[in-house]
Protein backbone atom coordinates (compact mmCIF):
# COMPACT_ATOMS: atom_id res chain seq x y z
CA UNK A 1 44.86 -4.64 22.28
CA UNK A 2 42.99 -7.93 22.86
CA UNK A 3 40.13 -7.68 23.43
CA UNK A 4 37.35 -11.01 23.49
CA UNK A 5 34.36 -11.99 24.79
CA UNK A 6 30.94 -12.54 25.07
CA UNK A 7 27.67 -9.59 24.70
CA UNK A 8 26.11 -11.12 27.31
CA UNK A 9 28.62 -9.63 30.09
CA UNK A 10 29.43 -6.58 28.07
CA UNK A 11 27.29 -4.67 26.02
CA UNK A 12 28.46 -2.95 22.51
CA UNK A 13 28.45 0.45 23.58
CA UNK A 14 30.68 -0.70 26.02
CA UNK A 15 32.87 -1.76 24.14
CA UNK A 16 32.75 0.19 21.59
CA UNK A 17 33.70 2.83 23.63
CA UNK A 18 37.00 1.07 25.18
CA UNK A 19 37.90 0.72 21.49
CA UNK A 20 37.49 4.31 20.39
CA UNK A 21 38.59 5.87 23.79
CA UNK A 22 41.92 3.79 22.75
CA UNK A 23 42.19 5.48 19.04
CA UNK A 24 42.77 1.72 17.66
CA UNK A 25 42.72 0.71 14.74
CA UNK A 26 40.89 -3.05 13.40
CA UNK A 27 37.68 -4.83 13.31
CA UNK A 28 35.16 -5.93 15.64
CA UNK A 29 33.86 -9.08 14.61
CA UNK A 30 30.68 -10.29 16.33
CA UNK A 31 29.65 -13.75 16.17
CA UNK A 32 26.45 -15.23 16.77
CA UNK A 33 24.26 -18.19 16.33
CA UNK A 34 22.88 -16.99 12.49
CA UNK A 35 25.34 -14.04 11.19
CA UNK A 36 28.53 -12.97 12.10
CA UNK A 37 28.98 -9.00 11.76
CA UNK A 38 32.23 -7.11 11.24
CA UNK A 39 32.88 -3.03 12.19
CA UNK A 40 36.04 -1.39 11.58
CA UNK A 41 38.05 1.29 12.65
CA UNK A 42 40.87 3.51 11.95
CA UNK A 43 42.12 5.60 14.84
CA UNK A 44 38.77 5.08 17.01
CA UNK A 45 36.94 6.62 13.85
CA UNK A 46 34.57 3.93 12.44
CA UNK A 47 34.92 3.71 8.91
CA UNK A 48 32.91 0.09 7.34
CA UNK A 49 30.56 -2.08 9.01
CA UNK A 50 28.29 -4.92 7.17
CA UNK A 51 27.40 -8.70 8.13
CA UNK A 52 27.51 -12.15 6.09
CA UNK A 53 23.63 -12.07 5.86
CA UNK A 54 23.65 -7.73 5.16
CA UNK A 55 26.09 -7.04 2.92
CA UNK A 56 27.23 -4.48 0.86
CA UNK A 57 26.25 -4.12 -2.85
CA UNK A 58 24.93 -1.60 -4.96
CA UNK A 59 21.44 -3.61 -4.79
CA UNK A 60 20.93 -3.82 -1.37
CA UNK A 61 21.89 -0.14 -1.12
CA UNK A 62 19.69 0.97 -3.69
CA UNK A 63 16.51 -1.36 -2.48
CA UNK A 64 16.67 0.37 1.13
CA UNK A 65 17.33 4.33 -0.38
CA UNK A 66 16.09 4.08 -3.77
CA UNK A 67 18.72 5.79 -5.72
CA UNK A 68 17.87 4.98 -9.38
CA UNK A 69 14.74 3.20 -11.21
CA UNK A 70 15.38 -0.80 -10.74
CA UNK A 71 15.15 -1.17 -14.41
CA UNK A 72 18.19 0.78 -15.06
CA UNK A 73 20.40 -0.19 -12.50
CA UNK A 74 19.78 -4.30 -13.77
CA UNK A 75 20.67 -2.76 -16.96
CA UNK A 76 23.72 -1.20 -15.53
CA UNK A 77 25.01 -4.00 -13.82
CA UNK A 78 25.04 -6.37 -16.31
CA UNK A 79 26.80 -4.51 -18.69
CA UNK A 80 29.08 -3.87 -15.51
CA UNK A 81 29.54 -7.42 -15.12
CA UNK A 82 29.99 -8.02 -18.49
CA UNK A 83 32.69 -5.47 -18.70
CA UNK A 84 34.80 -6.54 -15.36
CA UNK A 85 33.78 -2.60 -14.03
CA UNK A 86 32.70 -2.04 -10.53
CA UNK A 87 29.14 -0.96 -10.73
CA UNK A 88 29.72 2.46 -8.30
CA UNK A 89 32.15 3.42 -11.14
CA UNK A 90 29.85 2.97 -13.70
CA UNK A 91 27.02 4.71 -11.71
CA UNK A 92 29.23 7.83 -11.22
CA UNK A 93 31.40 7.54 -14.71
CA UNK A 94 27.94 7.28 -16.19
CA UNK A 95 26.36 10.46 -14.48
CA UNK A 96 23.27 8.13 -13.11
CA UNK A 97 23.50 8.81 -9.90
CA UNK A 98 25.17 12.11 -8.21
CA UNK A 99 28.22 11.24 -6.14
CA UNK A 100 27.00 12.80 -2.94
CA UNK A 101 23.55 11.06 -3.01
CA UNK A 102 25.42 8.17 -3.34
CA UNK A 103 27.75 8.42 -0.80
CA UNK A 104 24.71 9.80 2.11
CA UNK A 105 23.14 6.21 0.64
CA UNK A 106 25.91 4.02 1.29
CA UNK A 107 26.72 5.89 4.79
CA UNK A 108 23.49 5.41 5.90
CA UNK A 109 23.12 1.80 4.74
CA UNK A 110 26.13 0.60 6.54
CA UNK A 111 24.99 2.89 10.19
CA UNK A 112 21.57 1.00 9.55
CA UNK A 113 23.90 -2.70 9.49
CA UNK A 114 25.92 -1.17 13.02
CA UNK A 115 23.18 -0.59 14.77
CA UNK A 116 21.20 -3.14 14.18
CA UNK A 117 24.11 -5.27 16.16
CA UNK A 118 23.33 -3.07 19.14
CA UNK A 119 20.13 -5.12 19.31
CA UNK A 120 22.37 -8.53 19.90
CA UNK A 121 22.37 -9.82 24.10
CA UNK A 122 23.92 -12.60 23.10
CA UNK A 123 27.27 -13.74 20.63
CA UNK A 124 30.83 -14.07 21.27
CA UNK A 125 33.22 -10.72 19.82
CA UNK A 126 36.87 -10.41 19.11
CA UNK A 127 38.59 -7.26 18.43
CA UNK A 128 41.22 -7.84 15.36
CA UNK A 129 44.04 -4.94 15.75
CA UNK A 130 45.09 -3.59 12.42
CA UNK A 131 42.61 -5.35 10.35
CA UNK A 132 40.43 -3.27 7.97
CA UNK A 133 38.29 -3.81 4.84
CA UNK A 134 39.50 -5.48 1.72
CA UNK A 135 38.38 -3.71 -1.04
CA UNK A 136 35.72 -1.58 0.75
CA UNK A 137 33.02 -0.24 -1.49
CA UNK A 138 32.95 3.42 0.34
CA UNK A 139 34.45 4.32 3.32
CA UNK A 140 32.46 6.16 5.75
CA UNK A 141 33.66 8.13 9.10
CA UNK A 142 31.51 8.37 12.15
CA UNK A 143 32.24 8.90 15.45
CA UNK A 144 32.33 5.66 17.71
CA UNK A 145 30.36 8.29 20.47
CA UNK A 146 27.80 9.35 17.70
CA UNK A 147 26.97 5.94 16.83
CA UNK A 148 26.80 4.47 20.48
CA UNK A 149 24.22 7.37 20.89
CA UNK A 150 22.21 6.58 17.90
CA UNK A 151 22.23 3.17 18.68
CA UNK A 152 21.29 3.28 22.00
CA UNK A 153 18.18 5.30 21.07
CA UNK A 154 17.26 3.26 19.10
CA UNK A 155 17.40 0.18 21.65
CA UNK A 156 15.09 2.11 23.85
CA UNK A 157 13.11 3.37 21.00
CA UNK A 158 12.46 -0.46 19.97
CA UNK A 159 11.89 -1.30 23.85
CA UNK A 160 8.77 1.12 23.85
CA UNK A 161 7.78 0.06 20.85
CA UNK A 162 7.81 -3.71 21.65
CA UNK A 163 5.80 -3.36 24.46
CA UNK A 164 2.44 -3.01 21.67
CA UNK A 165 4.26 -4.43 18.38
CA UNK A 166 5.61 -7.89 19.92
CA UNK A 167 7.44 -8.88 17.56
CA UNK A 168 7.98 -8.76 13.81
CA UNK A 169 5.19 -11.47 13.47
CA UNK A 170 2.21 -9.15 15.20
CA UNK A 171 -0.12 -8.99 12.87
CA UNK A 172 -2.04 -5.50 12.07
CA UNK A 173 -4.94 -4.13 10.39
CA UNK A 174 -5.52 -0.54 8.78
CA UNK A 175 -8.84 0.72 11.52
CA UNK A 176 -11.74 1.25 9.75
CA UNK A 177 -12.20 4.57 11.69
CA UNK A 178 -8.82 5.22 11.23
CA UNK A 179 -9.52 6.15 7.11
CA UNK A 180 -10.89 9.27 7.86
CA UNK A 181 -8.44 9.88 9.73
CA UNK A 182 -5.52 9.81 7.40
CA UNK A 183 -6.80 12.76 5.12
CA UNK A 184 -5.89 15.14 8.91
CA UNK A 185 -2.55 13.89 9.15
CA UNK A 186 0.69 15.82 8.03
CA UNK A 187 2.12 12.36 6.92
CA UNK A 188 5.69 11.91 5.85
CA UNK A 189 6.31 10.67 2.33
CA UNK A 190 7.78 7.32 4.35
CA UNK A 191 5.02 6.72 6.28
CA UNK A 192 2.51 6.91 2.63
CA UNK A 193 4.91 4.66 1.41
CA UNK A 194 4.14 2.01 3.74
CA UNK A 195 0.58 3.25 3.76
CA UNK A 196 -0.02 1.43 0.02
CA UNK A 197 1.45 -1.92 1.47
CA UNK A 198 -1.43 -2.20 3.93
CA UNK A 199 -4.35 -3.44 2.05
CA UNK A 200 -4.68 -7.04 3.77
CA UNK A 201 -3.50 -7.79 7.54
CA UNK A 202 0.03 -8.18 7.75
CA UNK A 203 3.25 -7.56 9.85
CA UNK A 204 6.46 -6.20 10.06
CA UNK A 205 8.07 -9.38 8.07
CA UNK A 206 5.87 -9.14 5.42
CA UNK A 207 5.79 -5.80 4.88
CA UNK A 208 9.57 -5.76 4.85
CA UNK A 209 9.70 -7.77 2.15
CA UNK A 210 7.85 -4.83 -0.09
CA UNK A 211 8.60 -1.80 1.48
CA UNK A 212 11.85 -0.87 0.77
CA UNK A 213 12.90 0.32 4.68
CA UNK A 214 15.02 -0.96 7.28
CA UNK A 215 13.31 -2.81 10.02
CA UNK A 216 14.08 -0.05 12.50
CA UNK A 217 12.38 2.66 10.24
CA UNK A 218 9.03 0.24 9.64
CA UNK A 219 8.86 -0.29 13.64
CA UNK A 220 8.51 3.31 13.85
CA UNK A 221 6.54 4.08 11.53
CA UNK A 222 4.09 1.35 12.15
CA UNK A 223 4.28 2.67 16.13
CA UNK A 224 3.12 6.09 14.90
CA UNK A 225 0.28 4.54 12.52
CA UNK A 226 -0.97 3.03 15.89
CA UNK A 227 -0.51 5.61 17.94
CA UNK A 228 -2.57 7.50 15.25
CA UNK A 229 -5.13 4.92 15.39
CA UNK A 230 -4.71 4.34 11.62
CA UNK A 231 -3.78 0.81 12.13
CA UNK A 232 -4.97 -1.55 15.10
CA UNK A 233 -3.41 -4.28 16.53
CA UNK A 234 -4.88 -7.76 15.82
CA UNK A 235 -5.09 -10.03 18.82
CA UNK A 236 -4.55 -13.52 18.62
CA UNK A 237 -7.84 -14.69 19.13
CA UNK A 238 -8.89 -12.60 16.55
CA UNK A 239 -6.93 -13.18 13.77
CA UNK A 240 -7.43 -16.68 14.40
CA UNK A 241 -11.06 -16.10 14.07
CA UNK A 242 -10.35 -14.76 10.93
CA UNK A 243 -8.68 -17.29 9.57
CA UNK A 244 -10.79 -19.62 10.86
CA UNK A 245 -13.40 -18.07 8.77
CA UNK A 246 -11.48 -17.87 5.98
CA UNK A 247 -10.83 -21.64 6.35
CA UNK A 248 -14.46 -22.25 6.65
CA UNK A 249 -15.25 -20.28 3.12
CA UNK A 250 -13.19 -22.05 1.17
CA UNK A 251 -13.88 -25.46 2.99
CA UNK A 252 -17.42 -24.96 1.89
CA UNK A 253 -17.00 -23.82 -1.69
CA UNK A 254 -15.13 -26.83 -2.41
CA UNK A 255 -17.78 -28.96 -1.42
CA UNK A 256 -20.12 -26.57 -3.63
CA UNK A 257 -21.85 -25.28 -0.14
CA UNK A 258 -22.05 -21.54 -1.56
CA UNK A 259 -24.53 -20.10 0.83
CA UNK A 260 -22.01 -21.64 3.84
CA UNK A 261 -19.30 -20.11 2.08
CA UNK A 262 -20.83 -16.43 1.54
CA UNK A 263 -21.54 -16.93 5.08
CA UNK A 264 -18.06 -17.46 6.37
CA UNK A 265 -16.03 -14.90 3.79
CA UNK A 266 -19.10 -12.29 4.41
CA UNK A 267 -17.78 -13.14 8.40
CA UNK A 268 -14.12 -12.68 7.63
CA UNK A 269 -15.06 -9.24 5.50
CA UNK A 270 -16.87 -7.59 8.30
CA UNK A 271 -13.92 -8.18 10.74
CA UNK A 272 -11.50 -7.13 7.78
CA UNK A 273 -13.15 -5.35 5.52
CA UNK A 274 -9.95 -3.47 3.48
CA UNK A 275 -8.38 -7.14 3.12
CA UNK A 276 -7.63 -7.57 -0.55
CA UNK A 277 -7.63 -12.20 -0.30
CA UNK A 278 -10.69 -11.60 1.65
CA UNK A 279 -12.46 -9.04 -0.42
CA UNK A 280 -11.61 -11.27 -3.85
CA UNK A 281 -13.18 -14.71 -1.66
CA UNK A 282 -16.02 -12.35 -0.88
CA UNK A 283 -16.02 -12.05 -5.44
CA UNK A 284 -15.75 -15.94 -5.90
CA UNK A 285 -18.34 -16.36 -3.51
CA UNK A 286 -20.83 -14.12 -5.53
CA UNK A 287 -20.42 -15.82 -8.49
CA UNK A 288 -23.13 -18.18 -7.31
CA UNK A 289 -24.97 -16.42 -4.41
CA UNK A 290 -25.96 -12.62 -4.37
CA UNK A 291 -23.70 -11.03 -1.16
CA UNK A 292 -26.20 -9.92 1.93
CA UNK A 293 -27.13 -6.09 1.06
CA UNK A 294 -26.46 -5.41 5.03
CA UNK A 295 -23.17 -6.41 4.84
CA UNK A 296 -22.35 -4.14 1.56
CA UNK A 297 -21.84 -1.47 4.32
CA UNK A 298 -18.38 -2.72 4.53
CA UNK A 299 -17.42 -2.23 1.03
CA UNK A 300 -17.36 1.84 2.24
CA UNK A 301 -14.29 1.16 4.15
CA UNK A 302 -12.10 -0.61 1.43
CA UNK A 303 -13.47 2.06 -1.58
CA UNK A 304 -12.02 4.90 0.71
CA UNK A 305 -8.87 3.52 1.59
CA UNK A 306 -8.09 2.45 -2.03
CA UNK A 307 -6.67 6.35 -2.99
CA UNK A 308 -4.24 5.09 -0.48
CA UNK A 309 -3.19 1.55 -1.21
CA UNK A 310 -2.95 -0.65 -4.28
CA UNK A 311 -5.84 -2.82 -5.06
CA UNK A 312 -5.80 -4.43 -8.25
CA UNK A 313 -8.03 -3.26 -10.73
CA UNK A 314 -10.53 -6.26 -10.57
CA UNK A 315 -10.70 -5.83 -7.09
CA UNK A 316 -11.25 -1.95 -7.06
CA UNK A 317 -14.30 -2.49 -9.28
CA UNK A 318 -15.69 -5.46 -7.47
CA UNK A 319 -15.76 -2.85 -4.43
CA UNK A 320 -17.39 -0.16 -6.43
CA UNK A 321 -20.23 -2.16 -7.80
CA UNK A 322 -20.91 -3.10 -4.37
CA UNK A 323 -21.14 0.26 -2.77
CA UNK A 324 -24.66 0.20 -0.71
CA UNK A 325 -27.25 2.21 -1.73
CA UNK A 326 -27.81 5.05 0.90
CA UNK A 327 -31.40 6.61 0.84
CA UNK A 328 -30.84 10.18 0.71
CA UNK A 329 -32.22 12.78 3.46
CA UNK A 330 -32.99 15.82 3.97
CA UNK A 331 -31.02 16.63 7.23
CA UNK A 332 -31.01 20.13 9.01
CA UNK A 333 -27.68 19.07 10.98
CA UNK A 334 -24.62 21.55 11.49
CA UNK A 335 -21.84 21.08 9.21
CA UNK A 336 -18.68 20.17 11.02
CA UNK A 337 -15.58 22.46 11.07
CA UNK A 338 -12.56 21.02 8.58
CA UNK A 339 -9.49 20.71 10.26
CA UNK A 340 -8.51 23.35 8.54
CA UNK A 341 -10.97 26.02 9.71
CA UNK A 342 -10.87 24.53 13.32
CA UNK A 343 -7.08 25.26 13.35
CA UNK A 344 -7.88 28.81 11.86
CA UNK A 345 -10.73 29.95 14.54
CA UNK A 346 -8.63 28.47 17.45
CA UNK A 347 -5.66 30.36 16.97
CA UNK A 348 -8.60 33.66 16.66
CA UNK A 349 -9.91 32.33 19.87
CA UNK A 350 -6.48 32.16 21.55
CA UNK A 351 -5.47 35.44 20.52
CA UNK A 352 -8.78 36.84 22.47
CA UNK A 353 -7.94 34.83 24.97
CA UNK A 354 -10.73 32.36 24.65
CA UNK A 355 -9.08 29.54 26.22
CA UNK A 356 -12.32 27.38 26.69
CA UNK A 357 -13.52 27.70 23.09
CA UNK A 358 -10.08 26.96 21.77
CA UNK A 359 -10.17 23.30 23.91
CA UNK A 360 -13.88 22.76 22.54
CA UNK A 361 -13.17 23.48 19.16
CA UNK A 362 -10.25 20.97 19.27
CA UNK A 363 -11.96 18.43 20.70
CA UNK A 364 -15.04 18.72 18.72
CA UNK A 365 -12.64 18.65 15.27
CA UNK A 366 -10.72 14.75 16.54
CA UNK A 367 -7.29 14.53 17.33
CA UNK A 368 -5.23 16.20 14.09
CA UNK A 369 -1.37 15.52 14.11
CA UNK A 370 -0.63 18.20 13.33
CA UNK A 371 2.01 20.65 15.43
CA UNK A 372 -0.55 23.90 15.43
CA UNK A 373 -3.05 21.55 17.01
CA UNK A 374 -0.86 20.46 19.59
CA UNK A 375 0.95 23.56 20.44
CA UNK A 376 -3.05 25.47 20.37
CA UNK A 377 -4.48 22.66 22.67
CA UNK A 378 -1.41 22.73 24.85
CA UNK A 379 -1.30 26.63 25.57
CA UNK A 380 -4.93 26.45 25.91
CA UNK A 381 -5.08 23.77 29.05
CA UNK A 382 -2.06 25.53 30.35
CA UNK A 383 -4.35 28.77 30.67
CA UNK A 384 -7.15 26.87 32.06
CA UNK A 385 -4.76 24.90 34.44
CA UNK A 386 -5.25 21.92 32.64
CA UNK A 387 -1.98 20.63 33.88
CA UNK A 388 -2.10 17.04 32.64
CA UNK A 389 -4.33 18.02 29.11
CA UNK A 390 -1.37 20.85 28.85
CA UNK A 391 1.34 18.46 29.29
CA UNK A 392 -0.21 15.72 26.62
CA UNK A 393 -0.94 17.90 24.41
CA UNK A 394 3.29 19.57 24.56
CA UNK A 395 4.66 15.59 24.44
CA UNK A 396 3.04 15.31 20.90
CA UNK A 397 4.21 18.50 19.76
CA UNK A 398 6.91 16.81 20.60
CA UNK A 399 7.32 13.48 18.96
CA UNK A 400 6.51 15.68 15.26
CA UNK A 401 9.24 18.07 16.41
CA UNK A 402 11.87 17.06 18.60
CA UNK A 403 14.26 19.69 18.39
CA UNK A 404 11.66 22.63 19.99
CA UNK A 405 14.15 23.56 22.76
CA UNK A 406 11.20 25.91 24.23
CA UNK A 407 8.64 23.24 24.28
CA UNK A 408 11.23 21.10 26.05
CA UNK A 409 11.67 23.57 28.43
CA UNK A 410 8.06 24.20 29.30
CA UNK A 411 7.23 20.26 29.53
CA UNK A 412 10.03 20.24 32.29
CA UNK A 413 8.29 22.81 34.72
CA UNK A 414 4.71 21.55 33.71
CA UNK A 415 6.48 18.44 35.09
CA UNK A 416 6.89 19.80 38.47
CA UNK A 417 3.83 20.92 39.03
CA UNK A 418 1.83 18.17 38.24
């Protein structure tokens, strides 16, 4: 079965399909300008997949799913390589890592490598009958129909998520509102870890050089940080009048202008103010001129994030000692409902069929994601005919819980009737 051509008049799926619908058995070897990527089959099953610039090795495996302490495993390897053992042997002979954690790690590695090739428009492919891996380091079997789903999703996933994260060189911020925030949030221990790399403006390149996720995974959870409003955005102009500032700073400290360059850093801090370069500028700066008490303000911001991200020590108590120093007052204002208690007297109200005070409780409290919330706040509008609130409210149940067959069900006739 020959089959040859170019992505840009056939897509994968496509021809995946023709591949698998045939039972055949080879490799499909795609070919572009920077890698060339290789998945095989046996029978229409797929079985291995990797690229010349993502292969597969114990390292890369264990940097993306974390599957023993980095320490060891250098350990293990050299005495591997000293030995003339293959390092999974050693792993398993050795009892340090459980043979079916380290087979659902190598299975989803190599699905991460496949469908990141759905992504390609262009590249010339070949399929090579009867050709399979030399040596593989695990075989893995998958569907070709599974994995043309997945990787479809994922295409229209990235689509959506394009449309506000441009490209893996958009640069982001964590939003200073968006700290208080985080402590609402039924976060997923993925989405903390990337939380700690965010102390300084950054992007999806960057950050995928520490956190330890494919680029697929980051996108998404990045997506949801913004759609949280944890993280913003940072336009063009505006990081470029950051850096500008920045520029200016350090222009004028080395021509020993240290009011100038307080000025300029005490500029860049109040437009970034949990940036760690820019916070220890902001500390070389006050080694010869005392920082403007108004803009101490900032320093709230970065001290409340810091539980969540990992400032260095020097940094962290640069930011305490510049706390500002609030007069207190005596203040006969209402304390404001916890999340938690707001969550607990609208599902009282909603029971007693208090639809109204459910919706102003809610409201009142901020947006918590958080599937009670949505699923209270969603029945609620739907009582009230609060068609469009109802159906918002239903789509981010949702996105935390996919699988809700009833929810799906009920977004489908609010549909209609809007």
């Amino acid at each position: 079965m020959g089959i040859k051509g170019n992505l840009s008049s056939i897509n994968l799926a496509d021809i995946l399909q023709l591949i698998g619908l045939g039972a055949k058995t080879g490799c499909l070897v795609i070919t572009t300008k920077n890698d060339t990527g290789y998945i095989f089959l046996k029978n229409g099953i797929v079985i291995y997949g990797y690229s010349e610039n993502k292969k597969i090795s114990v390292e890369k495996i264990n940097q993306e799913k974390k599957i023993i302490e980095d320490v060891k495993l250098k350990s293990i390897l050299g005495t591997a390589k000293e030995k003339g053992v293959d390092p999974f042997k050693m792993l398993l002979d050795g009892k340090f890592v459980n043979l079916i954690v380290l087979k659902k790690a190598t299975h989803s590695y190599i699905l991460s490598i496949i469908y990141d090739f759905f992504k390609l428009q262009e590249g010339d492919f070949e399929f090579l009958e009867n050709k399979l891996p030399k040596n593989p380091i695990l075989n893995i079997e998958e569907s070709y129909s599974n994995i043309i789903m997945e990787g479809s999703r994922r295409i229209d996933e990235i689509g959506l998520i394009e449309k506000v994260i441009k490209s893996d060189k958009t640069n982001f911020i964590i939003n200073a509102s968006g700290i208080d925030k985080i402590e609402t949030l039924e976060l997923k221990a993925k989405e903390k870890d990337v939380l700690k790399h965010l102390n300084k403006i950054t992007n999806i390149y960057e950050l995928s050089k520490k956190a330890e996720y494919d680029e697929f995974d980051l996108y998404k959870i990045i997506y949801g940080c913004y759609q949280s409003k944890i993280i913003e955005i940072l336009q063009k102009e505006s990081y470029e009048t950051i850096l500008e500032h920045i520029d200016l700073a350090q222009f004028y400290l080395e021509r020993e202008n240290y009011d100038g360059a307080l000025k300029e850093a005490e500029r860049a801090f109040s437009l970034a103010p949990i940036d760690e370069k820019i916070i220890n500028l902001l500390m070389l700066c006050t080694k010869f001129t005392p920082i403007d008490e108004d803009k101490k303000r900032y320093f709230v911001i970065p001290l409340k994030f810091a539980k969540y991200t990992s400032y260095s020590e020097k940094t962290l108590k640069f930011i305490k000692e510049n706390q500002p120093h609030i007069k207190e007052e005596k203040k006969t204002e209402e304390k404001k409902l916890s999340p938690r208690d707001a969550l607990v007297m609208a599902s009282k109200f909603i029971k007693e069929g208090k639809n109204q005070e459910v919706v102003n409780i809610l409201k009142e409290v901020g947006e918590i994601r958080n599937t009670t919330y949505y699923l209270l706040l969603g029945n609620a509008c739907y009582k009230l005919k609060d068609l469009k609130g109802s159906y918002d409210a239903f789509s981010k149940f949702l996105e935390l819980n996919p699988e809700n067959e009833k929810i799906k069900k009920l977004l489908s006739i609010i549909k209609t009737k809007i």
